[in-house]
C-alpha atoms as a PDB file:
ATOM      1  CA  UNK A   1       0.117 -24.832   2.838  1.00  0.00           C
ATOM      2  CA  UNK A   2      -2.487 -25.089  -0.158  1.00  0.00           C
ATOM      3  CA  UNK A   3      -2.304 -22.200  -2.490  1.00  0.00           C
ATOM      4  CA  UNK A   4      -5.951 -21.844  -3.226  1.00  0.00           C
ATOM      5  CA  UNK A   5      -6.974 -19.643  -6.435  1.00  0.00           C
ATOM      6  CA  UNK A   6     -10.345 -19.283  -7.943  1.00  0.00           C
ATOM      7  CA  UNK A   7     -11.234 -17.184 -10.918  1.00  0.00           C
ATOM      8  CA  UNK A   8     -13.319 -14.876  -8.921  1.00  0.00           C
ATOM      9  CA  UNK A   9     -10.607 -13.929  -6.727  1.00  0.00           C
ATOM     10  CA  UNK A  10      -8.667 -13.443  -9.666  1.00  0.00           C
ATOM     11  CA  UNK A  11     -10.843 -11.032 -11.199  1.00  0.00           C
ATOM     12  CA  UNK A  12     -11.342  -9.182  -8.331  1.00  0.00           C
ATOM     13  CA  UNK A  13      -7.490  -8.610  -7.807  1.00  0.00           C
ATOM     14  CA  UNK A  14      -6.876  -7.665 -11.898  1.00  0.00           C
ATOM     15  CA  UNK A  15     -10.156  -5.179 -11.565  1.00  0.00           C
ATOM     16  CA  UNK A  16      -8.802  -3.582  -8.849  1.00  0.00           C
ATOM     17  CA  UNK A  17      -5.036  -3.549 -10.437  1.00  0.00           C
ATOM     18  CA  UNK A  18      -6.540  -1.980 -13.371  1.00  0.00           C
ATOM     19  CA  UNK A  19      -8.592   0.801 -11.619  1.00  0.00           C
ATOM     20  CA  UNK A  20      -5.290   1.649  -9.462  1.00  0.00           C
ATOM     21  CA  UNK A  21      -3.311   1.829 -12.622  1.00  0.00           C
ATOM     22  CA  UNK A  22      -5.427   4.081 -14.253  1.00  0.00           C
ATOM     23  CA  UNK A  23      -6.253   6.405 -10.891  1.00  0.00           C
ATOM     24  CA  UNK A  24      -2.684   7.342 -11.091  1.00  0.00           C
ATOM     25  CA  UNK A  25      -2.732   7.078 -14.782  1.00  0.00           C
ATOM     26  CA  UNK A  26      -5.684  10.008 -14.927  1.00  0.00           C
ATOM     27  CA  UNK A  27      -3.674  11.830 -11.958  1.00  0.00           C
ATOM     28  CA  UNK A  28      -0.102  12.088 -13.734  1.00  0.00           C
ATOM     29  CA  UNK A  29      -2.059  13.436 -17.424  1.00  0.00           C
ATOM     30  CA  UNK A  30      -4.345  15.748 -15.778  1.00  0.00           C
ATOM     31  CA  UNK A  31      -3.691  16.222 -12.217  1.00  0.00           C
ATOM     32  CA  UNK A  32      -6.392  15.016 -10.611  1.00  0.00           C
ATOM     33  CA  UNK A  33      -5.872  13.415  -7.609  1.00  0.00           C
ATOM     34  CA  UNK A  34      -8.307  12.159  -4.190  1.00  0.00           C
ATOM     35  CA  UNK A  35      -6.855  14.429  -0.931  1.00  0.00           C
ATOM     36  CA  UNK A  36      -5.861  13.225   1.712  1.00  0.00           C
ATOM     37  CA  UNK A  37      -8.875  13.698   4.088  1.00  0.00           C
ATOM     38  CA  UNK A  38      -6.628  12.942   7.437  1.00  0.00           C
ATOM     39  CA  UNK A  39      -4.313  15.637   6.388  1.00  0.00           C
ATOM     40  CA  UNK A  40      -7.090  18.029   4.597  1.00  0.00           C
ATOM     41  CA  UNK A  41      -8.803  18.065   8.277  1.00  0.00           C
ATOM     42  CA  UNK A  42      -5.664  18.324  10.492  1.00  0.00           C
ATOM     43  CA  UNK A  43      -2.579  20.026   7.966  1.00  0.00           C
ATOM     44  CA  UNK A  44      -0.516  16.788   9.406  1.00  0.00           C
ATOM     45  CA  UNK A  45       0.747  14.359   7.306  1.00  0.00           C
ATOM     46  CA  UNK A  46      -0.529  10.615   7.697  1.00  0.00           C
ATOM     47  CA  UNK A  47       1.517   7.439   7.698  1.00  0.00           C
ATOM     48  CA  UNK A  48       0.385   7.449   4.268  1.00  0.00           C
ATOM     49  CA  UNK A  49       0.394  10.519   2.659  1.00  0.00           C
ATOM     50  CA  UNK A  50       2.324  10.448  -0.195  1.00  0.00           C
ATOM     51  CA  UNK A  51       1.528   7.063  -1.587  1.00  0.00           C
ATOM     52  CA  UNK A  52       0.224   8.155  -4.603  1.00  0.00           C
ATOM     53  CA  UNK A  53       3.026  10.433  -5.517  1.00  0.00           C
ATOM     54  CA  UNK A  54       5.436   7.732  -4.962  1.00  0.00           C
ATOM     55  CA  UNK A  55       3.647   4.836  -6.691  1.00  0.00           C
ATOM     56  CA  UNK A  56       3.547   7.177  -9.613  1.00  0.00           C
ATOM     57  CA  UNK A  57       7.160   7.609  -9.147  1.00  0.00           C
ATOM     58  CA  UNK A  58       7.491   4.031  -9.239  1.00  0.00           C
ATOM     59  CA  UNK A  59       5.943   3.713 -12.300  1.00  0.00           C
ATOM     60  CA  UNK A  60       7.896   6.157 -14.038  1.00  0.00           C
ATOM     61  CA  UNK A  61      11.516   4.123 -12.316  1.00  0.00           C
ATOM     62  CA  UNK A  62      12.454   7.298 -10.302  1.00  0.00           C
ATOM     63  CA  UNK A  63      13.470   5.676  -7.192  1.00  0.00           C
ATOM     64  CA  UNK A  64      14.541   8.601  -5.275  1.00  0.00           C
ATOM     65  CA  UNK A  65      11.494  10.484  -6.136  1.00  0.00           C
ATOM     66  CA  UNK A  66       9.582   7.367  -4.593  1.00  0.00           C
ATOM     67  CA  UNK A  67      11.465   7.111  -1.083  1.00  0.00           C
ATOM     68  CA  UNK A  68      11.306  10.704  -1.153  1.00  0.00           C
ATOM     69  CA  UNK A  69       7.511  11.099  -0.680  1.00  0.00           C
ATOM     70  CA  UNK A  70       7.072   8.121   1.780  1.00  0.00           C
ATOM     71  CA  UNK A  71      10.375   6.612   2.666  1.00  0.00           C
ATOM     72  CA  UNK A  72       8.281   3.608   5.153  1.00  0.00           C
ATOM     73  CA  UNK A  73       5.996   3.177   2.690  1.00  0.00           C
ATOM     74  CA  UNK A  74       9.008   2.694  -0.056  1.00  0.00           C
ATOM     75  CA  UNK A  75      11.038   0.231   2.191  1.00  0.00           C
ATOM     76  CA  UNK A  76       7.891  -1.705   3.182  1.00  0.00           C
ATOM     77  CA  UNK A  77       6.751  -2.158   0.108  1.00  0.00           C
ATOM     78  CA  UNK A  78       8.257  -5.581  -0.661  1.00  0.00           C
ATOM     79  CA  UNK A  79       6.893  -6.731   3.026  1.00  0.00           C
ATOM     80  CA  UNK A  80       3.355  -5.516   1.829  1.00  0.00           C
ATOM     81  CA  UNK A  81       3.501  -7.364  -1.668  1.00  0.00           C
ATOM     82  CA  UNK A  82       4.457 -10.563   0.317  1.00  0.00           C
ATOM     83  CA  UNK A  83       1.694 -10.437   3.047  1.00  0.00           C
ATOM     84  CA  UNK A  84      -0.802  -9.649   0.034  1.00  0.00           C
ATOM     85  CA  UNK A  85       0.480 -12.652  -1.777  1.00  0.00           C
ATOM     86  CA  UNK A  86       0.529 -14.871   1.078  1.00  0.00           C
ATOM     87  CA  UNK A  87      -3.121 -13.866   2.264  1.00  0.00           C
ATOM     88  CA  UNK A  88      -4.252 -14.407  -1.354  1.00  0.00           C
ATOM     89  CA  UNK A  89      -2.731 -17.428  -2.523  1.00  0.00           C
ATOM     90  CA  UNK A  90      -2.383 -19.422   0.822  1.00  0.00           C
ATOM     91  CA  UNK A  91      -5.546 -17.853   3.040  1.00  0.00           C
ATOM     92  CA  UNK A  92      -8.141 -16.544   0.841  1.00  0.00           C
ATOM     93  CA  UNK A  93     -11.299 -18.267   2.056  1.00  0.00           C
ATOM     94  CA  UNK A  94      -9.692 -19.580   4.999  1.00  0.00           C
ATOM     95  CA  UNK A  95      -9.054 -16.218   6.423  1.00  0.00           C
ATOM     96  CA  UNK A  96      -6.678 -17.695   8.873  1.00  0.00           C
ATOM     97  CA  UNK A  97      -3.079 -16.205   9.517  1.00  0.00           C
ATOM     98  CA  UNK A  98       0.149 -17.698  11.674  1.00  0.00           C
ATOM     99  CA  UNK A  99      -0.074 -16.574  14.892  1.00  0.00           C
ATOM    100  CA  UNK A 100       3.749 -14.672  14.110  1.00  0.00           C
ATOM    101  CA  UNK A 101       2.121 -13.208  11.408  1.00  0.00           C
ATOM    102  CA  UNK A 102      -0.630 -11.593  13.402  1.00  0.00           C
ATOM    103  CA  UNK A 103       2.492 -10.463  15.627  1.00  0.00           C
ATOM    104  CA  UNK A 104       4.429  -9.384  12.452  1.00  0.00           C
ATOM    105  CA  UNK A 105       1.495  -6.969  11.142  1.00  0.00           C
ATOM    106  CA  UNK A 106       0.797  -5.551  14.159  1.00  0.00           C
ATOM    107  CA  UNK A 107       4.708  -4.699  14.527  1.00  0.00           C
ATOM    108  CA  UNK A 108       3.713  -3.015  11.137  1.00  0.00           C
ATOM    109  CA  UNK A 109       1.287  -0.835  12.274  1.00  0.00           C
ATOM    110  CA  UNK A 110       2.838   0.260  14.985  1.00  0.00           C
ATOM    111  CA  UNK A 111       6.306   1.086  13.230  1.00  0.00           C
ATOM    112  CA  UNK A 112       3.928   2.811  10.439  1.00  0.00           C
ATOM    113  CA  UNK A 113       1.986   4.785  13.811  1.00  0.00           C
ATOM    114  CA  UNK A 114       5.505   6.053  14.976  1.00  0.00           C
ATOM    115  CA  UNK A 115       6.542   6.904  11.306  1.00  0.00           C
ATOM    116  CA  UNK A 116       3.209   8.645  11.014  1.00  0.00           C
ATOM    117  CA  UNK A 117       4.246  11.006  14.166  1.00  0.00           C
ATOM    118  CA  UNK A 118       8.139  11.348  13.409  1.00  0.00           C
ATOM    119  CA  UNK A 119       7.450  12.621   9.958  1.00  0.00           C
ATOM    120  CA  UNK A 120       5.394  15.566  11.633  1.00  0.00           C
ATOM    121  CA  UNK A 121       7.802  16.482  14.209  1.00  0.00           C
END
């Protein structure tokens, strides 16, 4: 493994770290907030709904706030930092993952697919 880095990748990962911190920034001083367009449409929740509210949570250290809005989302979250990590540092440009880790993510998805429908049962 090569960890490959180049300063335009870098940018591109502090812009967008910067424009998440201050979307939920803007949403926790005045409210605003994006809805949730699967659950706006349908009234069921998505694998994902709650992110927001629990990243904020996160941010102000109130761990059982954060698992309480999206408890997959909240365990997972260390698995997602390392697969972002690893794609960026040791596949950017290559765009090539381990074969397990194609197997890995998809296990993802599908856990975060039944997680999507158990939360709405």
């Amino acid at each position: 493994m090569r960890l490959r880095l180049d300063k335009s990748s870098l940018k591109g990962v502090l812009i967008a770290g910067i424009v998440v911190v201050a979307y939920l920034l803007l949403r926790q001083f005045t409210g605003f907030y994006i809805p949730c367009l699967f659950h706006s449409i349908t009234g069921f929740q998505c694998p994902g709904c709650g992110s927001t509210r629990m990243l904020a949570a996160l941010m102000r250290l109130d761990f059982a706030a954060a698992y309480s809005y999206n408890p997959f989302l909240f365990v997972s979250l260390p698995f997602l930092a390392f697969e972002c990590i690893y794609e960026f540092c040791f596949t950017h440009g290559n765009k090539t993952f381990a074969r397990i880790n194609n197997v890995i993510l998809g296990l993802y998805c599908a856990a975060a697919l039944v997680f999507g429908v158990m939360r709405n049962l």
